[in-house]
Protein backbone atom coordinates (compact mmCIF):
# COMPACT_ATOMS: atom_id res chain seq x y z
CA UNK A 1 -81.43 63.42 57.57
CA UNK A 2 -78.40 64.00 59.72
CA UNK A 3 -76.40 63.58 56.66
CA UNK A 4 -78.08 65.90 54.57
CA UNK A 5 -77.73 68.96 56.97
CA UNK A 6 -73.80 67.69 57.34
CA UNK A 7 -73.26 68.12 53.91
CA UNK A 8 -75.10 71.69 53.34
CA UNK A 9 -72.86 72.80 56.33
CA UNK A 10 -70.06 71.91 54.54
CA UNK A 11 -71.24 73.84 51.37
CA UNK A 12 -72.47 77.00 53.32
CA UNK A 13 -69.94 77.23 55.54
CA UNK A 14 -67.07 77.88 53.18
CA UNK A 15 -69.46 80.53 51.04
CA UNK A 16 -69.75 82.24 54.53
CA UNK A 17 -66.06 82.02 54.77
CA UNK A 18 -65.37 83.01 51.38
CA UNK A 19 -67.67 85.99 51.63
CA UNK A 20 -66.65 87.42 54.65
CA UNK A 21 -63.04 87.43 53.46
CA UNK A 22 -64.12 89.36 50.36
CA UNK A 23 -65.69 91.76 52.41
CA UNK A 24 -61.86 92.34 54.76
CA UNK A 25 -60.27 92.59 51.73
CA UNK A 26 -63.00 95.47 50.42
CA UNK A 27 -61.94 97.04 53.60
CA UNK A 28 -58.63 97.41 53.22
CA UNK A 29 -58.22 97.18 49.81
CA UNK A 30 -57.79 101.38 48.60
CA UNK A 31 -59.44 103.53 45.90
CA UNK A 32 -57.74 106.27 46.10
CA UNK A 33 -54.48 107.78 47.74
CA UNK A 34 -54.40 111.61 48.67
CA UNK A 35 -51.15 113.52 49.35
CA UNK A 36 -50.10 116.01 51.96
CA UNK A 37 -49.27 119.01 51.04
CA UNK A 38 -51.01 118.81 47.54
CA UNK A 39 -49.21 122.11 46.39
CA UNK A 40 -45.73 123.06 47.63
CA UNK A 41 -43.36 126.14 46.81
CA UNK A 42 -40.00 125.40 48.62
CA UNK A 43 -36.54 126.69 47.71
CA UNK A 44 -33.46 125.54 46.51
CA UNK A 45 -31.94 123.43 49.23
CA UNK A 46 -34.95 123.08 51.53
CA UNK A 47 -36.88 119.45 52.55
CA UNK A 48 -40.61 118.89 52.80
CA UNK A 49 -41.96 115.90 54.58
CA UNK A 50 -45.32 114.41 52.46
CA UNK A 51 -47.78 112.17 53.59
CA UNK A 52 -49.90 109.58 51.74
CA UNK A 53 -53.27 108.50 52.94
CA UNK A 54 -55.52 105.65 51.15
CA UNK A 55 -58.98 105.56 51.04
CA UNK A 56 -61.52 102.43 50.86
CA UNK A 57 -64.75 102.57 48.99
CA UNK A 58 -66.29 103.76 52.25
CA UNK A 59 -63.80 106.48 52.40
CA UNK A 60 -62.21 105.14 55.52
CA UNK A 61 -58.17 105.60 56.03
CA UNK A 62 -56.53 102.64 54.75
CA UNK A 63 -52.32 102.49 56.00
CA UNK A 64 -50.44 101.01 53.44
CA UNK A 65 -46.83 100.96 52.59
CA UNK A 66 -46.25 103.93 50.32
CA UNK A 67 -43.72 103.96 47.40
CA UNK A 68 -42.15 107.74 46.40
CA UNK A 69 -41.19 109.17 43.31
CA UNK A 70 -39.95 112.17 42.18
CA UNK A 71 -39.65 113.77 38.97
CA UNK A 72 -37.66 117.41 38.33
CA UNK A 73 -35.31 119.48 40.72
CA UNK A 74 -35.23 117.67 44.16
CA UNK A 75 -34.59 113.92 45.68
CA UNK A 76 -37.00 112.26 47.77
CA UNK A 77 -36.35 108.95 50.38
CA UNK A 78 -38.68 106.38 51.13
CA UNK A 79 -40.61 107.90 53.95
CA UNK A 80 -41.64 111.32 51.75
CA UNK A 81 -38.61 113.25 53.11
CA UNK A 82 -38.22 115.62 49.81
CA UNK A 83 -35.04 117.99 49.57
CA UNK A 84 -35.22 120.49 46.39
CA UNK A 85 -31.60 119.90 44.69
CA UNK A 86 -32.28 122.84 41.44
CA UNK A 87 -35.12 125.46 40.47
CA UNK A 88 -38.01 124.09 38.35
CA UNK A 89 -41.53 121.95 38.75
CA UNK A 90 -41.39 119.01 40.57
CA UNK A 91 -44.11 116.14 40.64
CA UNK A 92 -43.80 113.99 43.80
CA UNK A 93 -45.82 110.69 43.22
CA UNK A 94 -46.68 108.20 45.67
CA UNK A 95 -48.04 104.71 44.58
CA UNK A 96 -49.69 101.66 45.86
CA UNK A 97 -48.73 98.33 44.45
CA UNK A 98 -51.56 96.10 45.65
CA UNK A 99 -54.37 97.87 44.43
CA UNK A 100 -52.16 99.86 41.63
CA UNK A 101 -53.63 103.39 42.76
CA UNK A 102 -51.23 106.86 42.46
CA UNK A 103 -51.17 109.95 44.54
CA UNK A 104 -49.40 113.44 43.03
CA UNK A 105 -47.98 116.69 44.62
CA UNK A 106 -47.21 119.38 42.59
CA UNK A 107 -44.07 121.25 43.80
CA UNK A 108 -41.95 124.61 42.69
CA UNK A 109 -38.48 125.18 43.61
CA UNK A 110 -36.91 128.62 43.44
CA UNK A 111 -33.76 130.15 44.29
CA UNK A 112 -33.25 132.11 48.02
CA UNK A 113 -35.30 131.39 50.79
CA UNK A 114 -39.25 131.68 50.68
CA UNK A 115 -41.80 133.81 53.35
CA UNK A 116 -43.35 131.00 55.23
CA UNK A 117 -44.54 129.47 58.21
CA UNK A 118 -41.73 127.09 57.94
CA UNK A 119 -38.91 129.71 58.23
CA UNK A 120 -40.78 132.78 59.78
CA UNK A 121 -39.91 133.76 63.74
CA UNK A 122 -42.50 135.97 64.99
CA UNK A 123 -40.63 137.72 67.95
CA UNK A 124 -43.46 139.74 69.91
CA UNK A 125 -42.57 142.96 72.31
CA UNK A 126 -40.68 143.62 75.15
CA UNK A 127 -37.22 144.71 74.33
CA UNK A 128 -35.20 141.09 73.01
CA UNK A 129 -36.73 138.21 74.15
CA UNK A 130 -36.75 135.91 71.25
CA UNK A 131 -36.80 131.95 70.82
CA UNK A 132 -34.24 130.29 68.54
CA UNK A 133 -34.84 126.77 67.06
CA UNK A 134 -31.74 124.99 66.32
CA UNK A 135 -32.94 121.46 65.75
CA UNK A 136 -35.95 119.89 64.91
CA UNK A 137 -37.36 117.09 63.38
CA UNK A 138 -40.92 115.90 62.79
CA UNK A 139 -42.96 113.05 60.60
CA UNK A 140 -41.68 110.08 61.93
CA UNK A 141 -43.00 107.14 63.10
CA UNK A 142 -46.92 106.36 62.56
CA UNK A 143 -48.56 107.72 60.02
CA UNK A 144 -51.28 109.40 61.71
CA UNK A 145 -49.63 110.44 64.72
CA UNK A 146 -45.75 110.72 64.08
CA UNK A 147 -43.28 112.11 66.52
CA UNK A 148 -41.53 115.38 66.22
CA UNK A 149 -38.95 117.47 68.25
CA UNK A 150 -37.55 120.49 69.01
CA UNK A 151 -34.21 121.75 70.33
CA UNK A 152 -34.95 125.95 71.57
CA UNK A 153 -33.13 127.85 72.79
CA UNK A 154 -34.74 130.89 75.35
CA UNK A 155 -33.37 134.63 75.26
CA UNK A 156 -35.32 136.93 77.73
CA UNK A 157 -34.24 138.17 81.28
CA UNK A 158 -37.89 138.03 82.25
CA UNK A 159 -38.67 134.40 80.71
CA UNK A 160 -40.41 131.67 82.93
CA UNK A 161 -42.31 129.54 80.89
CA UNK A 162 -42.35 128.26 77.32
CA UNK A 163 -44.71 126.37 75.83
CA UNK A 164 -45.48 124.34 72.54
CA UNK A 165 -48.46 124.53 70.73
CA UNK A 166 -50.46 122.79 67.71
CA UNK A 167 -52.39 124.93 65.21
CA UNK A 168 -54.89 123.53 63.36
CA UNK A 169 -56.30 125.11 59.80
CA UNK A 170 -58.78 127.32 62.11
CA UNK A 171 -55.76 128.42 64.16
CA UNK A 172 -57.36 126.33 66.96
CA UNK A 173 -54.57 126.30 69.80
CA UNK A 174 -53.55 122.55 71.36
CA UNK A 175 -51.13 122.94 73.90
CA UNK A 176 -48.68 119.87 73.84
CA UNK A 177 -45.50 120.58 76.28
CA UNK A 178 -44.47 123.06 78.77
CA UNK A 179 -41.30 123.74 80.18
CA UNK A 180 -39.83 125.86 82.78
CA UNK A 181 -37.48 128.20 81.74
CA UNK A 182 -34.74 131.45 82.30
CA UNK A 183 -32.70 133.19 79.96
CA UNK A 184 -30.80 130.99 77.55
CA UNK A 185 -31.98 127.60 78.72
CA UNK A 186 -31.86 125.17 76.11
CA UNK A 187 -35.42 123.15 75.95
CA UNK A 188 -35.55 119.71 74.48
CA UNK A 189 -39.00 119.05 73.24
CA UNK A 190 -40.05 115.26 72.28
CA UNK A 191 -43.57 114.76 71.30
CA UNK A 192 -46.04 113.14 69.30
CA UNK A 193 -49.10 115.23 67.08
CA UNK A 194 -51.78 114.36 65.40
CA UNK A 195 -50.99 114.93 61.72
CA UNK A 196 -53.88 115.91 59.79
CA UNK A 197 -54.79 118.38 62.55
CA UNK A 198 -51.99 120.25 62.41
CA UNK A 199 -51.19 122.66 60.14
CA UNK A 200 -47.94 124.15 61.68
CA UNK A 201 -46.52 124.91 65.16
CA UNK A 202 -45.90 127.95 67.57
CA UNK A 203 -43.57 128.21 70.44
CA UNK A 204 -44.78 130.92 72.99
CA UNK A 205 -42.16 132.23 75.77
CA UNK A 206 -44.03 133.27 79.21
CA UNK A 207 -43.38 136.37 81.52
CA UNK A 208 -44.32 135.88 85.30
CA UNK A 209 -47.57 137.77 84.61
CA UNK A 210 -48.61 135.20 81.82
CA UNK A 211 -47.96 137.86 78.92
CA UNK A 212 -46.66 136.40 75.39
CA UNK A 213 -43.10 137.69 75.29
CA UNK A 214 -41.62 135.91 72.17
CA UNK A 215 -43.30 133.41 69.60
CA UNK A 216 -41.77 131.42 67.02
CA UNK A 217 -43.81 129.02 64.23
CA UNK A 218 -42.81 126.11 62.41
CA UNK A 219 -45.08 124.63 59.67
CA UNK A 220 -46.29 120.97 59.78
CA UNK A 221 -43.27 120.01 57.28
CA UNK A 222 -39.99 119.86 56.60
């Protein structure tokens, strides 16, 4: 008897083994890959940072090591950075070699520089306190919640306080640093975001009374 429940042990217990490995590599195995931004006008001499998410069959976020392409007027390097090179469509496409599944982005690149969050300063009131970006750099690092940073530098005589914020797609303010300031300090700001909630940043310069004296935005991409 003993030797009859040995040997359907050693049957059932490799199914068991076999099934629950099919069932990790459902899991991780992706369906479909989505790209972020899907549409993109940028202009000649500009970079956009993409992003590639897979999906399982249950629609959960799969991380997997993303291969880029680009086809038309612009270069792109192996972590999504894309820099537009010459005016024309461009088709960024993103693929996954283990489960042979292909994300697109449609992008147009014309000549000067566009309207957008990425390039607008929104100075508001009081005589010329303003906010200048010099550097920054975001998208690196993990996938879902890269690092970014910003070099500012503060112009306002009555300037205290400056503080950077994430905007989400409901213009839902999340503060994320805050630094002391006076006219023409230079802030370094190092952070991490989350990347699917933001849809662009805002830098807000402080009076002593609390007012909004300057505000500058930077989209969610380079």
């Amino acid at each position: 008897m003993k030797k009859v429940i040995v040997v359907i042990l050693l049957l059932v217990i490799p199914l068991v083994c076999c099934a629950q490995e099919e069932e990790k590599s459902l899991m991780t195995s992706i369906v479909r890959i989505e790209v972020f931004p899907e549409n993109v006008k940028v202009s000649v001499g500009q970079t956009y940072m993409f992003c590639a998410i897979g999906y399982n069959r249950d629609d959960k976020p799969v991380i997997f090591s993303p291969l880029w392409h680009v086809t038309g007027g612009g270069t792109i390097d192996k972590s999504g950075r894309f820099r537009a090179t010459s005016e024309g469509s461009s088709t960024v496409t993103v693929h996954d070699t283990a489960s042979n599944c292909f994300g697109i982005s449609k992008i147009v690149v014309v000549k000067g520089v566009q309207s957008s969050d990425q390039t607008k300063e929104d100075i508001v009131s009081t005589g010329t306190a303003r906010i200048s970006v010099t550097e920054w750099d975001i998208g690196k690092g993990n996938m879902f919640k890269p690092k970014g940073s910003f070099v500012a530098q503060v112009f306002g005589k009555n300037a205290v306080e400056i503080k950077l914020y994430s905007v989400d797609a409901q213009g839902t303010l999340q503060e994320i640093q805050t630094f002391s300031c006076k006219d023409e300090s230079i802030i370094n700001f190092k952070f991490k975001y989350a990347r699917l909630e933001t849809k662009y940043f805002e830098l807000r310069l402080y009076n002593n009374s609390g007012e909004v004296i300057a505000r500058h935005k930077r989209a969610n991409l380079e």
